[in-house]
PDB file of N, CA and C in Angstrom:
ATOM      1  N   UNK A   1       0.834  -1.163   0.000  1.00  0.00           N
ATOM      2  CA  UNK A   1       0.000   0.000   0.000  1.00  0.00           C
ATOM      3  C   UNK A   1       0.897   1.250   0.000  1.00  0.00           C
ATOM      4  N   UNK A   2       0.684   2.525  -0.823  1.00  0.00           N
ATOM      5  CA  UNK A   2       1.442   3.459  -0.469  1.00  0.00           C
ATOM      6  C   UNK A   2       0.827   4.656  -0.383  1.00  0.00           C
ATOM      7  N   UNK A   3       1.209   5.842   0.205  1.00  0.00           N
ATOM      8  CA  UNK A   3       0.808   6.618   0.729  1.00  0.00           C
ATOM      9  C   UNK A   3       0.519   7.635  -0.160  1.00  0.00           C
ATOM     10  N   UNK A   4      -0.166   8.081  -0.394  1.00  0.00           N
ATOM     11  CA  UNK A   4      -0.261   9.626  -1.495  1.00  0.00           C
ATOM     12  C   UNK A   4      -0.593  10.725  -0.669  1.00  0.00           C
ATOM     13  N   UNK A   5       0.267  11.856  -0.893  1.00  0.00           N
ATOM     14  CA  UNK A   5      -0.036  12.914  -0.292  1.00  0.00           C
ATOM     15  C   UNK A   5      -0.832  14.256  -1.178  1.00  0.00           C
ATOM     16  N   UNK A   6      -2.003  14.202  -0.341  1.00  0.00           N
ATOM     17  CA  UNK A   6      -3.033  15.411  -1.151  1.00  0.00           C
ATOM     18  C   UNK A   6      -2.210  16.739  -1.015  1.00  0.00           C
ATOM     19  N   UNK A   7      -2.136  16.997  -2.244  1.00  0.00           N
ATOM     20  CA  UNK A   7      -1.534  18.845  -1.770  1.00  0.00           C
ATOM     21  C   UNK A   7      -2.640  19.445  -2.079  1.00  0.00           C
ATOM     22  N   UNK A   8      -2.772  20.523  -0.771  1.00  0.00           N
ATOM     23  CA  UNK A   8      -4.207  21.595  -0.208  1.00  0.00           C
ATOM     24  C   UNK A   8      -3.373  22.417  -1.647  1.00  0.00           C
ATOM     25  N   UNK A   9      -4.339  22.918  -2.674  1.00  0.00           N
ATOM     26  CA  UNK A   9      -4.504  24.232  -3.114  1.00  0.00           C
ATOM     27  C   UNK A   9      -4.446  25.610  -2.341  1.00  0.00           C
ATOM     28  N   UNK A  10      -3.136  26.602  -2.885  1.00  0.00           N
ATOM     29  CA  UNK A  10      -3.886  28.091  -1.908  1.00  0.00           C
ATOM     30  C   UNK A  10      -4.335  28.701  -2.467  1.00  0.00           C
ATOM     31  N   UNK A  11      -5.732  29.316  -1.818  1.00  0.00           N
ATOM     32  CA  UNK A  11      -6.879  29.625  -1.686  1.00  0.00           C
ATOM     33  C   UNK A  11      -6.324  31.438  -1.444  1.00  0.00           C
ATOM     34  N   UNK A  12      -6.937  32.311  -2.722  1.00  0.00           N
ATOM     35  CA  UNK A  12      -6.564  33.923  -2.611  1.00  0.00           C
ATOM     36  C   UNK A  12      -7.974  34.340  -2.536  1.00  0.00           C
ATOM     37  N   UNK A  13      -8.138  35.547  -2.258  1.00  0.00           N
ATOM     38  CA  UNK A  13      -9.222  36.268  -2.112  1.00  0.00           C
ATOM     39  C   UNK A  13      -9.580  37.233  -3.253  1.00  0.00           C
ATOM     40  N   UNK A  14     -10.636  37.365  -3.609  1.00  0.00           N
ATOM     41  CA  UNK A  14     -11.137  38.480  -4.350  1.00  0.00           C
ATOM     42  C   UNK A  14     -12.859  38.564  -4.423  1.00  0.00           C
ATOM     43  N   UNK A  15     -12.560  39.917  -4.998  1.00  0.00           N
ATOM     44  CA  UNK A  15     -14.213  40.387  -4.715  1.00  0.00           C
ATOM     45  C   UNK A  15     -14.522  41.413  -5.880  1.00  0.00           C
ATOM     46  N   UNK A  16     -16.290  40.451  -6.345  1.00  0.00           N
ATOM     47  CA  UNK A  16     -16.880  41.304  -7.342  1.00  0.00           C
ATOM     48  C   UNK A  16     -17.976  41.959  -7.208  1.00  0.00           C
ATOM     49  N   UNK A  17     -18.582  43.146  -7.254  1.00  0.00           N
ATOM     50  CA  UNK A  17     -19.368  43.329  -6.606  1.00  0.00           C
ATOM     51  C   UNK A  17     -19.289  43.066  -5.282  1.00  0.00           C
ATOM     52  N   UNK A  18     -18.827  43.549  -4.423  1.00  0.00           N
ATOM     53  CA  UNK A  18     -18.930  43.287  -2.986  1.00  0.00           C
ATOM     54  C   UNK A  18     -18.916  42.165  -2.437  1.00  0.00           C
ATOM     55  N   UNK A  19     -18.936  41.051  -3.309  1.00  0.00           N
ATOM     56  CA  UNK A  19     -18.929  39.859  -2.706  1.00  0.00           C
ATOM     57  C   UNK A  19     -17.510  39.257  -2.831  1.00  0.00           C
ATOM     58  N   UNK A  20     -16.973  38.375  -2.081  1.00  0.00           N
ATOM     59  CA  UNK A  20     -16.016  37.989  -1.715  1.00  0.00           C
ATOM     60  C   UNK A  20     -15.821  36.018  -2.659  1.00  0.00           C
ATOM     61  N   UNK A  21     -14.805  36.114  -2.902  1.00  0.00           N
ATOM     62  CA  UNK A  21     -14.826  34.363  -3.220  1.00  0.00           C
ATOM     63  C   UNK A  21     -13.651  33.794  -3.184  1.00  0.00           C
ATOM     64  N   UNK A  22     -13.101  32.797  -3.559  1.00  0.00           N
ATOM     65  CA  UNK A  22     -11.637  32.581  -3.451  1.00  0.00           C
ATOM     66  C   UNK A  22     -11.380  31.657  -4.625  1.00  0.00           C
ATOM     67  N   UNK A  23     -10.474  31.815  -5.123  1.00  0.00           N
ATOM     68  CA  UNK A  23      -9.789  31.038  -6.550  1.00  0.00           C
ATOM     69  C   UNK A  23      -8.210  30.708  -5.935  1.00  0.00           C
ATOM     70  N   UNK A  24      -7.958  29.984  -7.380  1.00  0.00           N
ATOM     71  CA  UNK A  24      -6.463  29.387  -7.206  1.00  0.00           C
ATOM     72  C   UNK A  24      -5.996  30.166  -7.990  1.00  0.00           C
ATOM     73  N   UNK A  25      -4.584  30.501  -8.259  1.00  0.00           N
ATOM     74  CA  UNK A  25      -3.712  31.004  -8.811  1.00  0.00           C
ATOM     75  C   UNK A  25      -2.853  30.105  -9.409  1.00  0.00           C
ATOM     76  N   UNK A  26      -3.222  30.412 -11.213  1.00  0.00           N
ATOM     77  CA  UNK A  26      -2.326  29.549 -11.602  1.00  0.00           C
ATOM     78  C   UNK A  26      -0.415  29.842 -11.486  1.00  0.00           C
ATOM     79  N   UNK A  27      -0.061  28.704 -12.018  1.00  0.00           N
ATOM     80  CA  UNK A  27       1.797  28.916 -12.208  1.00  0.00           C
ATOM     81  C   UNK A  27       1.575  29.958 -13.148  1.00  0.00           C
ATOM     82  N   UNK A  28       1.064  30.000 -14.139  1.00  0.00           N
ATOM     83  CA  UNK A  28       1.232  30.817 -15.097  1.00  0.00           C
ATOM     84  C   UNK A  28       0.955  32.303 -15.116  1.00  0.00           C
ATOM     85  N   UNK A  29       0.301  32.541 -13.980  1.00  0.00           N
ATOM     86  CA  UNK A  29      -0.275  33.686 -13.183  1.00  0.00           C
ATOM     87  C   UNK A  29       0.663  34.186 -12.139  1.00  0.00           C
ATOM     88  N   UNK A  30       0.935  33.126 -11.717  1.00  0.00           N
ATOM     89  CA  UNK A  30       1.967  33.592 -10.197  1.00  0.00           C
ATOM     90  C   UNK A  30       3.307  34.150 -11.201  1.00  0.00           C
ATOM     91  N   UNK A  31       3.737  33.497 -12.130  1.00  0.00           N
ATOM     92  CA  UNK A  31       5.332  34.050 -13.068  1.00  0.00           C
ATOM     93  C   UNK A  31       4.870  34.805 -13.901  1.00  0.00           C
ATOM     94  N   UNK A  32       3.591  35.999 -14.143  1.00  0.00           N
ATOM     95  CA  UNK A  32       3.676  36.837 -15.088  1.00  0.00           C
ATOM     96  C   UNK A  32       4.622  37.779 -15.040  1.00  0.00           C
ATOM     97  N   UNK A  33       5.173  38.684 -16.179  1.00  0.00           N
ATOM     98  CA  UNK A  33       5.318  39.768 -15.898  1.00  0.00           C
ATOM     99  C   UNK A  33       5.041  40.683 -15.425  1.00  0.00           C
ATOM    100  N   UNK A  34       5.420  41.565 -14.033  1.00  0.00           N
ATOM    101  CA  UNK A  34       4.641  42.542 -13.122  1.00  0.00           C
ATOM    102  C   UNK A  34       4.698  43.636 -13.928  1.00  0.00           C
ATOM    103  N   UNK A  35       3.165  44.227 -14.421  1.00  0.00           N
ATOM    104  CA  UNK A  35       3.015  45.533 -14.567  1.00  0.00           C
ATOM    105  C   UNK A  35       3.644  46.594 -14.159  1.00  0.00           C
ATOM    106  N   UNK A  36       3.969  47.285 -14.568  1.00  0.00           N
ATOM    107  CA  UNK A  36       4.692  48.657 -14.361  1.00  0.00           C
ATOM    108  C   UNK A  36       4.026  49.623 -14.969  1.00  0.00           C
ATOM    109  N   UNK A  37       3.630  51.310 -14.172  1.00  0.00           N
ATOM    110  CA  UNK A  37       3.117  52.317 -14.375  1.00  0.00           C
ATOM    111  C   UNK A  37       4.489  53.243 -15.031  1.00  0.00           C
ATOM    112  N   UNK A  38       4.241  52.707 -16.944  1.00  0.00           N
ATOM    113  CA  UNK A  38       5.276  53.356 -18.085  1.00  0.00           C
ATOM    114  C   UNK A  38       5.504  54.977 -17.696  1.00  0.00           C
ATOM    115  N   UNK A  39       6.474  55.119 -17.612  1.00  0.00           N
ATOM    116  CA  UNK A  39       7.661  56.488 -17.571  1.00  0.00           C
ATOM    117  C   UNK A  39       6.813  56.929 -18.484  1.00  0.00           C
ATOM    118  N   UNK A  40       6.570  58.400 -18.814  1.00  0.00           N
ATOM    119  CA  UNK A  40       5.935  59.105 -19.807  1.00  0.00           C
ATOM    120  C   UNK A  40       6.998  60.096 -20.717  1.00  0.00           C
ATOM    121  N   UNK A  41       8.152  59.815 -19.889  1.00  0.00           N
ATOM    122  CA  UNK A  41       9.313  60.271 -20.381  1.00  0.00           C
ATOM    123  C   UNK A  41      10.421  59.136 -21.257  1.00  0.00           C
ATOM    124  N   UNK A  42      10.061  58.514 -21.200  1.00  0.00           N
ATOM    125  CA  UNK A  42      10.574  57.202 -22.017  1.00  0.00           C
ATOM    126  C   UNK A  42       9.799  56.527 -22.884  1.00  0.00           C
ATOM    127  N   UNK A  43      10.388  56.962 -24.279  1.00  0.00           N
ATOM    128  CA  UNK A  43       9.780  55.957 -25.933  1.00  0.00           C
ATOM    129  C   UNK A  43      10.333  54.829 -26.092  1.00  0.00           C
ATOM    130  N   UNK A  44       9.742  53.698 -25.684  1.00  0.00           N
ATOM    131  CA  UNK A  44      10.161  52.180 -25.750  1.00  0.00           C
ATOM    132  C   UNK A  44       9.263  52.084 -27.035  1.00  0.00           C
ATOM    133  N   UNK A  45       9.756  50.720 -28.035  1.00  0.00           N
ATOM    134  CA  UNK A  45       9.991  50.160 -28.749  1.00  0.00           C
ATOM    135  C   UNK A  45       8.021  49.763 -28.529  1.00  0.00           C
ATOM    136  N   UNK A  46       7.331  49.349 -29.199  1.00  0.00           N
ATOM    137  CA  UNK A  46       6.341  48.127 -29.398  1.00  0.00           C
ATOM    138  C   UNK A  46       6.002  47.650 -29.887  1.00  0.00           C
ATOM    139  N   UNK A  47       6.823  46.881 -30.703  1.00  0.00           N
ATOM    140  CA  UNK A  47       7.122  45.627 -31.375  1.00  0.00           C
ATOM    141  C   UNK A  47       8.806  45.716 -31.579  1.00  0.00           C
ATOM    142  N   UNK A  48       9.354  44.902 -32.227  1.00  0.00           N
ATOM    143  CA  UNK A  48      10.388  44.339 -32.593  1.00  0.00           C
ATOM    144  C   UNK A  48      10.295  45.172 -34.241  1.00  0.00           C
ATOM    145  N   UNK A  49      11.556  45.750 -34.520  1.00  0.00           N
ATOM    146  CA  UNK A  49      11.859  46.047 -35.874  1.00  0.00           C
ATOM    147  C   UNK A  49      13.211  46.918 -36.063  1.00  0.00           C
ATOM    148  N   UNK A  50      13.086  47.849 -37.198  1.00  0.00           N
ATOM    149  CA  UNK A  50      14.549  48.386 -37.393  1.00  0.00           C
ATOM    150  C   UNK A  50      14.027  49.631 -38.034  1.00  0.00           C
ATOM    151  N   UNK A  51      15.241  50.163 -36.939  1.00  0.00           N
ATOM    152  CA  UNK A  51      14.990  51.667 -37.595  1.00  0.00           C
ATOM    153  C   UNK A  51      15.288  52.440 -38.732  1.00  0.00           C
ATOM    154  N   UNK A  52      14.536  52.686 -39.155  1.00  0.00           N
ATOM    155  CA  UNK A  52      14.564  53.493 -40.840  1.00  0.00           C
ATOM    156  C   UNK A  52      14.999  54.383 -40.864  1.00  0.00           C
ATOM    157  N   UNK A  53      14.845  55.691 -40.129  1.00  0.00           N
ATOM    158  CA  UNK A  53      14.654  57.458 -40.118  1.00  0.00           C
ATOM    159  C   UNK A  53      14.617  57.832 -38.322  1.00  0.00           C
ATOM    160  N   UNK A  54      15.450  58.320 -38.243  1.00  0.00           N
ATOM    161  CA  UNK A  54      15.100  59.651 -37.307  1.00  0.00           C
ATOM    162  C   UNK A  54      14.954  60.548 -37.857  1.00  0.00           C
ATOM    163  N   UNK A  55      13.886  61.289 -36.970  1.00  0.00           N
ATOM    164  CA  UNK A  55      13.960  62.804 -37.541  1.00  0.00           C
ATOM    165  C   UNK A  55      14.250  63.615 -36.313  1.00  0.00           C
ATOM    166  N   UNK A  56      14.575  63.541 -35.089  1.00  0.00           N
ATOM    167  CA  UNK A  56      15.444  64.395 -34.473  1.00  0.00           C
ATOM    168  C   UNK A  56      16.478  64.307 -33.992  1.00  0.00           C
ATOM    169  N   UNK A  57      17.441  65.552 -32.851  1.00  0.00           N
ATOM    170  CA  UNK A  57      18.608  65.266 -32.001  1.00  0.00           C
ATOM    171  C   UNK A  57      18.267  65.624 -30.902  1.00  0.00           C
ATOM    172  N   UNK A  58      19.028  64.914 -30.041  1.00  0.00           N
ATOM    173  CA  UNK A  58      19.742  65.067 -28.449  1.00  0.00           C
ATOM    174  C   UNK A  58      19.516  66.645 -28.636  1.00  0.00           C
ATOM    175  N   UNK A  59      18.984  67.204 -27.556  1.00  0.00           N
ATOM    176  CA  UNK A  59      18.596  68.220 -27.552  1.00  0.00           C
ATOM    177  C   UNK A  59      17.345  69.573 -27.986  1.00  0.00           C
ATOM    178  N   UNK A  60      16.893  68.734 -28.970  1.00  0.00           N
ATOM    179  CA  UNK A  60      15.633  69.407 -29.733  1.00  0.00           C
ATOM    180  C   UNK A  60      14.839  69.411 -28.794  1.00  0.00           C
ATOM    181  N   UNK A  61      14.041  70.368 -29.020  1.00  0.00           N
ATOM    182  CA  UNK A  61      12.533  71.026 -28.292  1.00  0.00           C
ATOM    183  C   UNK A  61      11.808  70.010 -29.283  1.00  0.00           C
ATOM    184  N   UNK A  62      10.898  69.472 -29.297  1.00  0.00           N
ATOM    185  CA  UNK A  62       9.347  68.695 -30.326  1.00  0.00           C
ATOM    186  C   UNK A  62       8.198  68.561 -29.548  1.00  0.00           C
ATOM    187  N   UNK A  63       7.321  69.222 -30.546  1.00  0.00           N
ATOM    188  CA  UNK A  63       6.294  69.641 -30.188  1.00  0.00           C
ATOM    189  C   UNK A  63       5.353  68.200 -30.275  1.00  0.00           C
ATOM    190  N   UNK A  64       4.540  68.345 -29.209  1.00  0.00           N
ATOM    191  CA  UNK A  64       2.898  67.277 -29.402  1.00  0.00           C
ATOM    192  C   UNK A  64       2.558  66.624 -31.067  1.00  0.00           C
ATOM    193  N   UNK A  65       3.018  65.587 -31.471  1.00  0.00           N
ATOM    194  CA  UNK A  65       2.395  64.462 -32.889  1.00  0.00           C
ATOM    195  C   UNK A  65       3.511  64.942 -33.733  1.00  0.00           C
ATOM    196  N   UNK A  66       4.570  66.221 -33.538  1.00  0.00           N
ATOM    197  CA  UNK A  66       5.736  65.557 -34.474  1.00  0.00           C
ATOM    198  C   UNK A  66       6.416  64.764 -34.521  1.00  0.00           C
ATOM    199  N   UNK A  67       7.156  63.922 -35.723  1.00  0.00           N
ATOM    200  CA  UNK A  67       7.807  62.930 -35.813  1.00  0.00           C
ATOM    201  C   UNK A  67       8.819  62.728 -35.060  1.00  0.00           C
ATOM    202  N   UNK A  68       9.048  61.632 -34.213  1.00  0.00           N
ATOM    203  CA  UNK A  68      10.151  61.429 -33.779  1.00  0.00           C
ATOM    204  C   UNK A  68      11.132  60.225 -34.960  1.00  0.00           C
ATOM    205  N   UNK A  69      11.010  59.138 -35.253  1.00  0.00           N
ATOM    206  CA  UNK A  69      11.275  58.097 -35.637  1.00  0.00           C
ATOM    207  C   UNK A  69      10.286  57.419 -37.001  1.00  0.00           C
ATOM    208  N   UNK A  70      10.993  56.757 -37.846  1.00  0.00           N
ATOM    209  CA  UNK A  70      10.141  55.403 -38.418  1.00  0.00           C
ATOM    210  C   UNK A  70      10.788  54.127 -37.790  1.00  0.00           C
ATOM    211  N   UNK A  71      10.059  53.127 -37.405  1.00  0.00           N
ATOM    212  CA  UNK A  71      10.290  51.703 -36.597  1.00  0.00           C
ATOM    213  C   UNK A  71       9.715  50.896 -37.952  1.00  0.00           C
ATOM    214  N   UNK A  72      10.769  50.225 -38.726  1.00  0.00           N
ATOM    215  CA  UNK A  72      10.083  49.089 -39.221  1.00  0.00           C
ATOM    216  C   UNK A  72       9.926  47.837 -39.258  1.00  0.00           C
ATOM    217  N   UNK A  73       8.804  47.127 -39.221  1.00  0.00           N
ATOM    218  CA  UNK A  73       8.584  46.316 -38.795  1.00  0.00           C
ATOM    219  C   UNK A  73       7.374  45.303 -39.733  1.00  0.00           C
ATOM    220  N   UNK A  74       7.658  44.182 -40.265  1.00  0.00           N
ATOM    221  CA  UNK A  74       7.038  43.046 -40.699  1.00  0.00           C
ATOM    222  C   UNK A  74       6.112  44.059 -42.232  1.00  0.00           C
ATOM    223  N   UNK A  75       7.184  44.505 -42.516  1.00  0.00           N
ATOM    224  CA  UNK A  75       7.205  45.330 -44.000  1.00  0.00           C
ATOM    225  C   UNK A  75       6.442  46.519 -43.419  1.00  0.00           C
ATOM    226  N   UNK A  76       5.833  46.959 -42.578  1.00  0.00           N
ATOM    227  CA  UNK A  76       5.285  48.224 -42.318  1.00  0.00           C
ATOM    228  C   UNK A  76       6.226  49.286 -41.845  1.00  0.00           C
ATOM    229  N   UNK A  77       5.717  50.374 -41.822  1.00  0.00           N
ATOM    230  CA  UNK A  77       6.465  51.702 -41.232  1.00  0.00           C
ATOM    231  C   UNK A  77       5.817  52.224 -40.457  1.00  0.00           C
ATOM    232  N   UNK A  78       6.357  52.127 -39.073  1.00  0.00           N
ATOM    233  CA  UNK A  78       5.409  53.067 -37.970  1.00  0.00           C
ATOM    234  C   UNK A  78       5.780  54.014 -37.521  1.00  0.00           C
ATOM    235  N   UNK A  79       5.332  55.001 -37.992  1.00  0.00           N
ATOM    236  CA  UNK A  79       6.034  56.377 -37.337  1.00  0.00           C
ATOM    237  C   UNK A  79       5.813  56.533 -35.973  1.00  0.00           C
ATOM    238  N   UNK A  80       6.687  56.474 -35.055  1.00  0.00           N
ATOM    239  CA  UNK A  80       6.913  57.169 -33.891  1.00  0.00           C
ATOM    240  C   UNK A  80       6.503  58.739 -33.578  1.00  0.00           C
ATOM    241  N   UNK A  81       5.231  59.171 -32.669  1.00  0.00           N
ATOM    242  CA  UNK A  81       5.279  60.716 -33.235  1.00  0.00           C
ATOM    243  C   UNK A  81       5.488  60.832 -31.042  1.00  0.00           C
ATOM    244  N   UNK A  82       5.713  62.389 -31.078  1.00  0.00           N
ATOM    245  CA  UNK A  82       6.051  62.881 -29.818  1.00  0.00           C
ATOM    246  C   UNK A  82       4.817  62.960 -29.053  1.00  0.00           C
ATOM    247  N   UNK A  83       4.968  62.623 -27.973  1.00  0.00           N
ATOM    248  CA  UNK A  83       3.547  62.279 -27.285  1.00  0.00           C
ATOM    249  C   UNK A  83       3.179  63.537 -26.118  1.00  0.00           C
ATOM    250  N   UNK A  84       3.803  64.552 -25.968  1.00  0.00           N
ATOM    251  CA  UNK A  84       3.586  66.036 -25.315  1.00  0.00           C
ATOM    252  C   UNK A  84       4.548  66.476 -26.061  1.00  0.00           C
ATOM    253  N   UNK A  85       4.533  68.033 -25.764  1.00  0.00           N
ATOM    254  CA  UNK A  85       5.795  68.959 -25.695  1.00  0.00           C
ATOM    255  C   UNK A  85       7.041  68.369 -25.071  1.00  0.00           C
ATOM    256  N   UNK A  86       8.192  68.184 -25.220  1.00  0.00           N
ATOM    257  CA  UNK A  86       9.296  67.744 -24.459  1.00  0.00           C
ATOM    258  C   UNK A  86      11.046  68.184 -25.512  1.00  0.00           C
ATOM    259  N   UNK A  87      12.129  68.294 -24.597  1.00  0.00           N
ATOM    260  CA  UNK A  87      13.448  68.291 -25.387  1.00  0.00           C
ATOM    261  C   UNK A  87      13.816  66.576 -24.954  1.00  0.00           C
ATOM    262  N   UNK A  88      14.642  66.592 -26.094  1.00  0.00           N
ATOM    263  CA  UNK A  88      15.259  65.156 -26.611  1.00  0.00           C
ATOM    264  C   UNK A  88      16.384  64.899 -25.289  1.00  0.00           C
ATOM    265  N   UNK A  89      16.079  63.901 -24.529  1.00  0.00           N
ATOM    266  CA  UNK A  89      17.435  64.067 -23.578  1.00  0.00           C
ATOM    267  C   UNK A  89      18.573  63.737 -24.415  1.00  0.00           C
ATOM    268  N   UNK A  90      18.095  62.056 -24.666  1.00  0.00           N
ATOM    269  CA  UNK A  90      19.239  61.372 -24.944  1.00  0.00           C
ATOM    270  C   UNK A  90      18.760  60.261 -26.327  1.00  0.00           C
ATOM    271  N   UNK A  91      19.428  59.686 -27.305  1.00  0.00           N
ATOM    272  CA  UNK A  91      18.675  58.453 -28.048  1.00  0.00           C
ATOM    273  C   UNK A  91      19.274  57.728 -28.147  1.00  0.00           C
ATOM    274  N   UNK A  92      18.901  56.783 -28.119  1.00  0.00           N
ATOM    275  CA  UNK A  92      19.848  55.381 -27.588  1.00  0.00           C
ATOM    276  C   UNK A  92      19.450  54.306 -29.173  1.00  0.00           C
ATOM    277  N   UNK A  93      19.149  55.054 -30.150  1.00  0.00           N
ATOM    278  CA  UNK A  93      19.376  53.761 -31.149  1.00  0.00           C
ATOM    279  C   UNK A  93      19.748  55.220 -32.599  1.00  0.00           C
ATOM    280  N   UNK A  94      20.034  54.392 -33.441  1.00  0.00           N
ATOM    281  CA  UNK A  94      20.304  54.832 -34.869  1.00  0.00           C
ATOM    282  C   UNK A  94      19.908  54.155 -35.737  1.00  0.00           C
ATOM    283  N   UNK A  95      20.086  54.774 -36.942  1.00  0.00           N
ATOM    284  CA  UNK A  95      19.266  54.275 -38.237  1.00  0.00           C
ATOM    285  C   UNK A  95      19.779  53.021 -38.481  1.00  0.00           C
ATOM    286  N   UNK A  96      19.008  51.998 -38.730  1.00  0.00           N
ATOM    287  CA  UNK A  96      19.765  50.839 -39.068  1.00  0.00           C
ATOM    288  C   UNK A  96      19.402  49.774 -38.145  1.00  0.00           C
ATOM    289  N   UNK A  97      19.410  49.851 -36.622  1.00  0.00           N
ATOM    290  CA  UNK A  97      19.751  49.169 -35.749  1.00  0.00           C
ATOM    291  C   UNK A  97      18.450  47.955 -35.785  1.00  0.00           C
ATOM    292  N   UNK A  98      18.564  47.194 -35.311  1.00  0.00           N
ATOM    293  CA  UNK A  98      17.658  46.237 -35.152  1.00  0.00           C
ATOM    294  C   UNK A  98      17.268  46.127 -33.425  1.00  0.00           C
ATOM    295  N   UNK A  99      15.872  46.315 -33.212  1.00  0.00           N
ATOM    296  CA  UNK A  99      15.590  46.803 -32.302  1.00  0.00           C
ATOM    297  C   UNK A  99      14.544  45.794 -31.159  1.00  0.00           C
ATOM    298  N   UNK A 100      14.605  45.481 -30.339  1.00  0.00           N
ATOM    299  CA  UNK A 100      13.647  44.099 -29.866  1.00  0.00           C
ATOM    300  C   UNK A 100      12.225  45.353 -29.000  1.00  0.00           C
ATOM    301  N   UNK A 101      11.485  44.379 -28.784  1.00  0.00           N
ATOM    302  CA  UNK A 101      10.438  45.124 -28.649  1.00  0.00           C
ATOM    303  C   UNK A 101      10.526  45.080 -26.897  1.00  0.00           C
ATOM    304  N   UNK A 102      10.434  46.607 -26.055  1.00  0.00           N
ATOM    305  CA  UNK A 102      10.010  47.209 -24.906  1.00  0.00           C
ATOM    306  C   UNK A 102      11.491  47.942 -25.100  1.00  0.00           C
ATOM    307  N   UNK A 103      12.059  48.058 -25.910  1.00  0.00           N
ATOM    308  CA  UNK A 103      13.412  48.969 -25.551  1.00  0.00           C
ATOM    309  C   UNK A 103      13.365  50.038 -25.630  1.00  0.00           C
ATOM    310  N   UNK A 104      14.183  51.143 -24.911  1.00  0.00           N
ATOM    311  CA  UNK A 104      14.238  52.439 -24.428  1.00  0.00           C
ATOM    312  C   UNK A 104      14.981  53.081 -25.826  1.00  0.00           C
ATOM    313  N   UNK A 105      13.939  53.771 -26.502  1.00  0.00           N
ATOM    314  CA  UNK A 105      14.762  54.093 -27.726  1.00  0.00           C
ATOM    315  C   UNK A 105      14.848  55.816 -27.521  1.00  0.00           C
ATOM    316  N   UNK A 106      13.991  56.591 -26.969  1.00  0.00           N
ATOM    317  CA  UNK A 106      14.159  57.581 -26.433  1.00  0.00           C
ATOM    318  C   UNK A 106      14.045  58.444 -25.296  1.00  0.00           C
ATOM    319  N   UNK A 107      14.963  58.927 -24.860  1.00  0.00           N
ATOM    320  CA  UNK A 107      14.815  59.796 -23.245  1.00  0.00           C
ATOM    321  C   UNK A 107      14.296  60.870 -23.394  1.00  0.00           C
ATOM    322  N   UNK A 108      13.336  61.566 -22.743  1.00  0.00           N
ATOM    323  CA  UNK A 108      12.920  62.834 -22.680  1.00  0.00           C
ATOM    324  C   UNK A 108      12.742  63.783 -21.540  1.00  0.00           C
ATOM    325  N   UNK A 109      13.073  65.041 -21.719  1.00  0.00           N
ATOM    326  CA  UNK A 109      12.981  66.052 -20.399  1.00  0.00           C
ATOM    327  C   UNK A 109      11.494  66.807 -21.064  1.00  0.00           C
ATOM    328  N   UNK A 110      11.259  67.365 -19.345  1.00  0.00           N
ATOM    329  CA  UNK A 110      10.447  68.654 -19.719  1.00  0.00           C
ATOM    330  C   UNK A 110      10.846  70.271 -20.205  1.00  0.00           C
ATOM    331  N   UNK A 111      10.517  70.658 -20.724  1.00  0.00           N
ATOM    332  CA  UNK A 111      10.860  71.726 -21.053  1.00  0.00           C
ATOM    333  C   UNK A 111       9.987  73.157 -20.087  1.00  0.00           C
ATOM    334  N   UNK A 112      10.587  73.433 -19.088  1.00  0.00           N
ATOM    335  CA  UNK A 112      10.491  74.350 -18.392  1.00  0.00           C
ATOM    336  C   UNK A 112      11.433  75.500 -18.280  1.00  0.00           C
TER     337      UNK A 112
END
């Protein structure tokens, strides 16, 4: 005869509508990637591709929906445009480069 040992499930809490219930948490849940509240000062990559065009420098003032970049990617061209008023801190890629997707392709200050 041999012994098998039951493993207890743990049991998390949550609530919809005011009511309370408890679920399991999968593996695949417990090892996600943790969300992060995105820098608004940092242009990461979203998708994977290669850069075609800049159109500015380290230092430029760019205004709200002008171009920063083309990213290309799976034969398309996505223009990168400036997402407020801001100067260029720093850019961390060049034309050409092959680029993986969440990377920091541009730094930005406020302009005060």
């Amino acid at each position: 005869m041999t012994n098998h040992k039951i493993e207890t499930p743990e049991l998390v809490d949550f609530a919809v509508t005011a009511r309370k219930y408890k679920t399991q948490l999968t593996r695949k849940f417990k090892s996600r990637k943790v969300w992060v509240d995105p820098n608004p000062f940092e242009i990461q990559s979203f998708i994977p591709g290669t850069i075609i065009q800049i159109s500015v420098k380290e230092g430029d003032i760019v205004k709200e929906g002008e171009p920063l970049l083309i990213l290309e990617a799976m034969k398309m061209q996505n223009r990168i445009e400036m997402p407020f008023t801001a100067k260029i801190k720093k850019l961390n890629v060049n034309v050409g480069d092959r680029i993986p997707k969440e990377m920091l392709m541009i730094e930005l200050e406020s302009v005060e």
